[in-house]
PDB file of N, CA and C in Angstrom:
ATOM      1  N   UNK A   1       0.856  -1.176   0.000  1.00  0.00           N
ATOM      2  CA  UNK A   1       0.000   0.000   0.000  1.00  0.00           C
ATOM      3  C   UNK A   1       0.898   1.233   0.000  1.00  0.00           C
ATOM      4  N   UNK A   2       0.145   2.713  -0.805  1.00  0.00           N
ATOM      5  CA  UNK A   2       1.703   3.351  -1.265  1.00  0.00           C
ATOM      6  C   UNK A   2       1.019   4.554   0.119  1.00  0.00           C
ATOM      7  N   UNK A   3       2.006   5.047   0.848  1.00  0.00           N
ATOM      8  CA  UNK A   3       2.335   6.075   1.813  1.00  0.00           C
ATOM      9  C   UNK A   3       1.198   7.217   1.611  1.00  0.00           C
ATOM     10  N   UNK A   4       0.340   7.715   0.592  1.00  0.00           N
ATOM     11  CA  UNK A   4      -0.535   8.309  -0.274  1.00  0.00           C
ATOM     12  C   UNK A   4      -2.158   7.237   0.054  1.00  0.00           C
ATOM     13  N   UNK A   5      -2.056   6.116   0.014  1.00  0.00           N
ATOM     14  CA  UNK A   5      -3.413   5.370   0.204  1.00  0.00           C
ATOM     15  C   UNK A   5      -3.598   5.217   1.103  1.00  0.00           C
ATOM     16  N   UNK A   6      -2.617   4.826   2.530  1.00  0.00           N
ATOM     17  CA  UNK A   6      -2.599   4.269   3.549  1.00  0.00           C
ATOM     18  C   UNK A   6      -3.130   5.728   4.464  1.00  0.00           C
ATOM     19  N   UNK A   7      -2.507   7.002   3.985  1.00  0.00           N
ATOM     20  CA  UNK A   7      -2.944   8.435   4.505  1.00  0.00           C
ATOM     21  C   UNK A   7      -4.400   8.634   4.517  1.00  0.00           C
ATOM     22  N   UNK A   8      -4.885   8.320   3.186  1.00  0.00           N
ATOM     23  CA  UNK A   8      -6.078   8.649   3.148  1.00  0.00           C
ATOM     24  C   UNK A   8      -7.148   7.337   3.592  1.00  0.00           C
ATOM     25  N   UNK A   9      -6.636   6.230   3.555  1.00  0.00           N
ATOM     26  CA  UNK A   9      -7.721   5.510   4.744  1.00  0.00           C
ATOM     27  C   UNK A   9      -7.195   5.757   6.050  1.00  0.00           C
ATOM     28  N   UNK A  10      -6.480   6.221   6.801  1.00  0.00           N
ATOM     29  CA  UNK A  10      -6.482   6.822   7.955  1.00  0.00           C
ATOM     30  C   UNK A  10      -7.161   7.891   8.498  1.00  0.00           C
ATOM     31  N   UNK A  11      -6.963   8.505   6.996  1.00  0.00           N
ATOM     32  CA  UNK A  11      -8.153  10.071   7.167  1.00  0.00           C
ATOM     33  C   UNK A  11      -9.518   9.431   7.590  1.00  0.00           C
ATOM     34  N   UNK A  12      -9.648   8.605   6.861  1.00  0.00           N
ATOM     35  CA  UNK A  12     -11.573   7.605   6.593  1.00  0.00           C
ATOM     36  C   UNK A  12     -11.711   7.284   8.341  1.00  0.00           C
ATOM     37  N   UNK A  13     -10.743   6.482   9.166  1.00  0.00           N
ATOM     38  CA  UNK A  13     -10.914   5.755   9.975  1.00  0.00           C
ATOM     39  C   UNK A  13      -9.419   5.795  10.878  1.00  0.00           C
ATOM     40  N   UNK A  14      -9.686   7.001  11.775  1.00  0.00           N
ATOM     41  CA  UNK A  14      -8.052   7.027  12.240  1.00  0.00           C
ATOM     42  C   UNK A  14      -8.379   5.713  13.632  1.00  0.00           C
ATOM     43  N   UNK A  15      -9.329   5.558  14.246  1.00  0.00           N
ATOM     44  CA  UNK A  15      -9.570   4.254  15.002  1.00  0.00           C
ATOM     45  C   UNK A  15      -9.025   2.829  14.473  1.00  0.00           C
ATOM     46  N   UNK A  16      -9.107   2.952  13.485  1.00  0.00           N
ATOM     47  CA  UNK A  16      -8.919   1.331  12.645  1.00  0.00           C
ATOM     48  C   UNK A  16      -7.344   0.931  12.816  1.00  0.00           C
ATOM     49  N   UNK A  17      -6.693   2.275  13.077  1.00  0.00           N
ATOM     50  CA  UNK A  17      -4.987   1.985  12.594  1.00  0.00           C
ATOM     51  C   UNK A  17      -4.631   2.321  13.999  1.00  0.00           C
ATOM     52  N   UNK A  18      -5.205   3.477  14.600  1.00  0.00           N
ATOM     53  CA  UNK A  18      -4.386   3.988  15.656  1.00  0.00           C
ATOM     54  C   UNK A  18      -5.463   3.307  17.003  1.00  0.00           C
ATOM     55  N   UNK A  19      -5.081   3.200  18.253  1.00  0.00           N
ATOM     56  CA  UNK A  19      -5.284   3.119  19.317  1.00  0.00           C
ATOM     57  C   UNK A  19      -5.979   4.008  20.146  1.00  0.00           C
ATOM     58  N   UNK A  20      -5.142   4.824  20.201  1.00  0.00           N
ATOM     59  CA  UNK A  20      -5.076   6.182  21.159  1.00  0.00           C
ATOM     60  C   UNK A  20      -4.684   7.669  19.543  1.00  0.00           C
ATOM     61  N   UNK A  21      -5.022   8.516  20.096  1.00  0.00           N
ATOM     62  CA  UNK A  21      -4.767   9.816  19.272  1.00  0.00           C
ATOM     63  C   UNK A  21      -2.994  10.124  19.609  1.00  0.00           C
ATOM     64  N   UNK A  22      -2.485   9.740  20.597  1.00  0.00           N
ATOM     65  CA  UNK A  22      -1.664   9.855  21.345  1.00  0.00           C
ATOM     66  C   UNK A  22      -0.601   9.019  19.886  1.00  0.00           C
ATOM     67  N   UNK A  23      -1.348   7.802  19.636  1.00  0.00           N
ATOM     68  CA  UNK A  23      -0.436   7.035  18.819  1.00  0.00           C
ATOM     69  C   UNK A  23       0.019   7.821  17.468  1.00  0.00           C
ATOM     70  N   UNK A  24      -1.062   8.658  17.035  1.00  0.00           N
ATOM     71  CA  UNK A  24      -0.711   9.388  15.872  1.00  0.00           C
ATOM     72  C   UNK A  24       0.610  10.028  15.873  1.00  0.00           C
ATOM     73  N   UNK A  25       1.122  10.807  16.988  1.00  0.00           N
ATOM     74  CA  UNK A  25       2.016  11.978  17.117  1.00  0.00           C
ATOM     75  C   UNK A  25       3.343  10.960  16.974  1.00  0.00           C
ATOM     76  N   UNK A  26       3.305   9.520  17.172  1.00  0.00           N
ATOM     77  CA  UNK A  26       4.305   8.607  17.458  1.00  0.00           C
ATOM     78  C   UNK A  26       4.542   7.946  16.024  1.00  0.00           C
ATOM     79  N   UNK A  27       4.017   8.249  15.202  1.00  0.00           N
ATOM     80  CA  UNK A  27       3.920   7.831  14.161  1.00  0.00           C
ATOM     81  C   UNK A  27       5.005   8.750  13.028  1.00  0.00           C
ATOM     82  N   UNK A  28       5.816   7.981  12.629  1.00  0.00           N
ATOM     83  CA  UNK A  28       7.269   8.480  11.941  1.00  0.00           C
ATOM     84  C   UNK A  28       6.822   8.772  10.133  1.00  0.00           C
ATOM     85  N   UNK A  29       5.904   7.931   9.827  1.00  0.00           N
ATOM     86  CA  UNK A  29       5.596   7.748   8.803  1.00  0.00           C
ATOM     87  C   UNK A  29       4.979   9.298   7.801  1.00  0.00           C
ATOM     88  N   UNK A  30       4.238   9.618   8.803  1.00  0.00           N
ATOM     89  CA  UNK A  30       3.705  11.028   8.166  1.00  0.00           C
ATOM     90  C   UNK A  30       4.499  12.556   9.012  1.00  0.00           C
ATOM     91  N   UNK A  31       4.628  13.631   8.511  1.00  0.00           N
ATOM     92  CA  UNK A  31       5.194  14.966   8.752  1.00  0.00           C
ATOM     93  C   UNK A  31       3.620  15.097   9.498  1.00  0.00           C
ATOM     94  N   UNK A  32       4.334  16.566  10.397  1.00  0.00           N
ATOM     95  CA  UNK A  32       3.384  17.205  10.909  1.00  0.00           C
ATOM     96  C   UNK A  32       1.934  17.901  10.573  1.00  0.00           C
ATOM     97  N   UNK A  33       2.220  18.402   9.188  1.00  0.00           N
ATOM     98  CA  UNK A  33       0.860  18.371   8.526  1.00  0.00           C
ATOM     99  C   UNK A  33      -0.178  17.796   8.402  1.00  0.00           C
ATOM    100  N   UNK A  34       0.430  16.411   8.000  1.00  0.00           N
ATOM    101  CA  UNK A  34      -0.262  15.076   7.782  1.00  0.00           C
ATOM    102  C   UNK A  34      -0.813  14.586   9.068  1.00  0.00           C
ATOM    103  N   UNK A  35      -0.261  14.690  10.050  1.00  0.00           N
ATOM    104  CA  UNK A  35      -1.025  14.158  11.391  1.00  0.00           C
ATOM    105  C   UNK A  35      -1.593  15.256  11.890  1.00  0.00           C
ATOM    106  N   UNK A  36      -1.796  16.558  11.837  1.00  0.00           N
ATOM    107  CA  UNK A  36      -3.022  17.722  12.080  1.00  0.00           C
ATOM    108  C   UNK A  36      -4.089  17.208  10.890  1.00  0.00           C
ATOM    109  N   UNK A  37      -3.990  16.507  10.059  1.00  0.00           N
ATOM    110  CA  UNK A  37      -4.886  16.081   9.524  1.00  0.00           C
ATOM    111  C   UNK A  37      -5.503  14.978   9.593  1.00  0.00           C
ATOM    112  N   UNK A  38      -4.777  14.074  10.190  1.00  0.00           N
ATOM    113  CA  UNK A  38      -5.350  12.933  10.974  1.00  0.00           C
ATOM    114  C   UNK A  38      -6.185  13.462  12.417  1.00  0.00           C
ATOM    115  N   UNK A  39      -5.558  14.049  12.958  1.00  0.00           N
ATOM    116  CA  UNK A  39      -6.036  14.480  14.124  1.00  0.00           C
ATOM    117  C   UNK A  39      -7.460  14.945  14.139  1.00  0.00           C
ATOM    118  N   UNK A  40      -7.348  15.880  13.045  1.00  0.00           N
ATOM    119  CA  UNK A  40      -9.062  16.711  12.660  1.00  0.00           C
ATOM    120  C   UNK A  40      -9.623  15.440  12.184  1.00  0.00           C
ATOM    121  N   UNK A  41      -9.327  14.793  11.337  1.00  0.00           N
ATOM    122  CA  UNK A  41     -10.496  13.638  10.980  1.00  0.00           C
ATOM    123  C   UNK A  41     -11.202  12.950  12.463  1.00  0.00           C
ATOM    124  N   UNK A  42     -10.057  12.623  13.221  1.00  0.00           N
ATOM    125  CA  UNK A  42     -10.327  11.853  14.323  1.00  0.00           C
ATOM    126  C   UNK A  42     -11.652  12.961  15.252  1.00  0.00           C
ATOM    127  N   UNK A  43     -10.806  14.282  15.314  1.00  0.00           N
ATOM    128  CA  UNK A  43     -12.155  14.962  16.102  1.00  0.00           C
ATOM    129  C   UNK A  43     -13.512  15.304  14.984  1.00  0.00           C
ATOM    130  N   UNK A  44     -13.291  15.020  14.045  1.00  0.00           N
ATOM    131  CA  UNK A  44     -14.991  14.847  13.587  1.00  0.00           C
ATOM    132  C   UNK A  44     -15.506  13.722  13.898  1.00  0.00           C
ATOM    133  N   UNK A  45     -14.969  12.519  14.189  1.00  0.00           N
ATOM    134  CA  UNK A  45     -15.437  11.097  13.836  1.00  0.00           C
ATOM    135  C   UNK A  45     -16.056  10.855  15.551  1.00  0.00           C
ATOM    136  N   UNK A  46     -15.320  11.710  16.550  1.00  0.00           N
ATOM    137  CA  UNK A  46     -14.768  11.174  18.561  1.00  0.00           C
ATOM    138  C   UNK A  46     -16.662  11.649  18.796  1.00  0.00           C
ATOM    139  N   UNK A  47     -17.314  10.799  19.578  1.00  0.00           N
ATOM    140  CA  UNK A  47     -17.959  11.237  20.224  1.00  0.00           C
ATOM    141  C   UNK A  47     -17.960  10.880  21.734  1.00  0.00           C
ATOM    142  N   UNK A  48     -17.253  10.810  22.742  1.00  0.00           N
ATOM    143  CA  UNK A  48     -16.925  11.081  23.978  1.00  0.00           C
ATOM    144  C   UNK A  48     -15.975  12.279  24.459  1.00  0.00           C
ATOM    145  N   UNK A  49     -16.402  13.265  25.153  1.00  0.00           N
ATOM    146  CA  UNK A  49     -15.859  14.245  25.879  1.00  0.00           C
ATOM    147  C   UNK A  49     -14.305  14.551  25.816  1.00  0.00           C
ATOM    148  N   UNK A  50     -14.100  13.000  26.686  1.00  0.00           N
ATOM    149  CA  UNK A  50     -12.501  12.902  27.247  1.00  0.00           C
ATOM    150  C   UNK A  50     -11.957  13.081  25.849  1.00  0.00           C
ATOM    151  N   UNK A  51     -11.924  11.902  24.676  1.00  0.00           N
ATOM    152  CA  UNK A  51     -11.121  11.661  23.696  1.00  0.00           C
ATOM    153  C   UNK A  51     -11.509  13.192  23.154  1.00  0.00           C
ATOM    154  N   UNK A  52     -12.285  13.851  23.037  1.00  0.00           N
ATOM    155  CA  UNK A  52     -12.209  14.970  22.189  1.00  0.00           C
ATOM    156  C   UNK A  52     -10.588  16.376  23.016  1.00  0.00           C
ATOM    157  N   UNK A  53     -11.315  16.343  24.397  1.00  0.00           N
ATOM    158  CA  UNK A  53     -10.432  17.019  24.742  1.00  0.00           C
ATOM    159  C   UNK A  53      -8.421  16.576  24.469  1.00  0.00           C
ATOM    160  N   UNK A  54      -8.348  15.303  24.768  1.00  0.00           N
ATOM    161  CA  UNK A  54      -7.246  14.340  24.546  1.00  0.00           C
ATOM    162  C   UNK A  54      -6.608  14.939  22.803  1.00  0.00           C
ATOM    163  N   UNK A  55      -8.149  15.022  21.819  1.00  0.00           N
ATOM    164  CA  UNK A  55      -7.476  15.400  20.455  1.00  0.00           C
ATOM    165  C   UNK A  55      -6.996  16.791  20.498  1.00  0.00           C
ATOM    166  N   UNK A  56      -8.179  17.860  20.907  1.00  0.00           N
ATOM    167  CA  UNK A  56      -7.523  18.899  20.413  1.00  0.00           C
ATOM    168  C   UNK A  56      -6.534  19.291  21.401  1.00  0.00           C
ATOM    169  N   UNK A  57      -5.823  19.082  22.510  1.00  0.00           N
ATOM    170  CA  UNK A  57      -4.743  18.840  22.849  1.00  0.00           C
ATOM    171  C   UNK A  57      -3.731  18.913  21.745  1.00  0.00           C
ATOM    172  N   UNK A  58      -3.873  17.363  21.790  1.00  0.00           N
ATOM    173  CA  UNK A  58      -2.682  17.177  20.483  1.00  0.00           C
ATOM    174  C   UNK A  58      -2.873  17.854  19.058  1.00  0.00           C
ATOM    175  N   UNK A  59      -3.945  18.578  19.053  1.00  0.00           N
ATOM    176  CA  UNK A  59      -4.044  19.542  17.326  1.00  0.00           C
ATOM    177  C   UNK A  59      -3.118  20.592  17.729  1.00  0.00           C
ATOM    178  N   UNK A  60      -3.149  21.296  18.883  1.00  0.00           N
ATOM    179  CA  UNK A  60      -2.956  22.689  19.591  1.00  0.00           C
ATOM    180  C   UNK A  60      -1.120  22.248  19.006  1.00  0.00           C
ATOM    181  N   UNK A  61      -0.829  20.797  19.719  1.00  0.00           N
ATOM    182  CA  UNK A  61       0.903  20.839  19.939  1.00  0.00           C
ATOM    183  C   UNK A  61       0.988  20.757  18.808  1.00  0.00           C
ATOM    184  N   UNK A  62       0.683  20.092  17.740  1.00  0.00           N
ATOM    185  CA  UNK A  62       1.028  19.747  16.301  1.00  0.00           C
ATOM    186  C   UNK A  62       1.189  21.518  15.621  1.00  0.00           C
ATOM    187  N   UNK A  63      -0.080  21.687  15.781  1.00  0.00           N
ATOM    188  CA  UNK A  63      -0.341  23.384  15.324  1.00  0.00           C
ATOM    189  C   UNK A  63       1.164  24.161  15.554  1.00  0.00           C
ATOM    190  N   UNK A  64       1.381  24.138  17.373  1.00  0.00           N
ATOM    191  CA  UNK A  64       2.009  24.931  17.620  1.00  0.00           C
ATOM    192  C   UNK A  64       4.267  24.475  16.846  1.00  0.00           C
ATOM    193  N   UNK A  65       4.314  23.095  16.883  1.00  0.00           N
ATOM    194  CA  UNK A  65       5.158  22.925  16.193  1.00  0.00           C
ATOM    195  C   UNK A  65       5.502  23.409  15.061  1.00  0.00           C
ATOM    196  N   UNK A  66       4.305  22.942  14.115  1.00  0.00           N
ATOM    197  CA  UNK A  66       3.897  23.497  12.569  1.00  0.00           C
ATOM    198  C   UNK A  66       4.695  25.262  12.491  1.00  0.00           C
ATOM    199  N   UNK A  67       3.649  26.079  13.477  1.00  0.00           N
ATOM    200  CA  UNK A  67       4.008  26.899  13.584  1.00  0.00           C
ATOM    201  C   UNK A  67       5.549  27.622  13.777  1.00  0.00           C
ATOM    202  N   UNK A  68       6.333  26.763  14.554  1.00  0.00           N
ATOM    203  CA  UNK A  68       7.411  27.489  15.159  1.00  0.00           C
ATOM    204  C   UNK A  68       8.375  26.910  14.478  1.00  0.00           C
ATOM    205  N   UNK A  69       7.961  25.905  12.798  1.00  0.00           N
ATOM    206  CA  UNK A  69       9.143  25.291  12.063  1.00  0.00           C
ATOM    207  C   UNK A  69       8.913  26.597  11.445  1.00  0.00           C
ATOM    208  N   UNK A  70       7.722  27.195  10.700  1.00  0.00           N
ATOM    209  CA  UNK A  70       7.763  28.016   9.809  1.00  0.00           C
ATOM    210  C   UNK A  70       8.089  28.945  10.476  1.00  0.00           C
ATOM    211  N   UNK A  71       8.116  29.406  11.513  1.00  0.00           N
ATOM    212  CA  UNK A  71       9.098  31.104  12.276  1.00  0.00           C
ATOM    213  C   UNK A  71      10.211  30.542  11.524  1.00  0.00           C
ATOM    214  N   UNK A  72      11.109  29.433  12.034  1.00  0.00           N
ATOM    215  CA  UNK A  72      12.442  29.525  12.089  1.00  0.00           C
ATOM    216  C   UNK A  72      12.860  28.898  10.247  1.00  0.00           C
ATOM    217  N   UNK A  73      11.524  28.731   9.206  1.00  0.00           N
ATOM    218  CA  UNK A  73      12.267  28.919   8.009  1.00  0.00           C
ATOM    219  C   UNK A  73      11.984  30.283   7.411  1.00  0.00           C
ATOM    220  N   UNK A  74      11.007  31.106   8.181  1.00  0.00           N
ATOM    221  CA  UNK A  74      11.448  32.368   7.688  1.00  0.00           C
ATOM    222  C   UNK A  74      12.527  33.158   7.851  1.00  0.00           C
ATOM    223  N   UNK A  75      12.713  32.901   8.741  1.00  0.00           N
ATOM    224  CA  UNK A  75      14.220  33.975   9.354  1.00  0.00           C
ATOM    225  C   UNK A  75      15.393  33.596   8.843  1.00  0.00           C
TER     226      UNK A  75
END
C-alpha cells in the first residue's frame, strides 16, 4: 500500500490503525501536517468528551510545532 493510500484511509478511519490519538504523534511515517490532519479527521469522527479534549490537545501541539518550524524557516 503506497504512503498516499494508507494516509487517506487513515483520514476515513483514524480508530482502525491507531489506538489512542496519542499514537498518531508517534507515528514516523507522516510529517506534521499530515497528522493535524489525521487528528481533525479523528475529532470529527470522537464522540466522547474525554477523547475529544485528549485530540484537540494534540491539534494545539502539532499546530504549535507546525508553527514554530515556519518562524524559524522564515528567518
Amino acid at each position: 500500500m503506497s504512503k498516499k493510500k494508507l494516509f487517506e484511509d487513515i483520514k476515513q478511519n483514524p480508530t482502525r490503525i491507531y489506538r489512542a490519538p496519542g499514537d498518531v504523534l508517534r507515528d514516523r511515517r507522516f510529517a506534521d501536517n499530515e497528522r493535524l490532519q489525521i487528528l481533525e479527521a479523528w475529532r470529527e469522527a470522537v464522540t466522547g468528551s474525554t477523547d475529544l479534549a485528549e485530540i484537540e490537545s494534540m491539534i494545539l501541539e502539532v499546530e504549535a510545532r507546525l508553527y514554530a518550524h515556519d518562524n524559524q524557516a522564515a528567518q
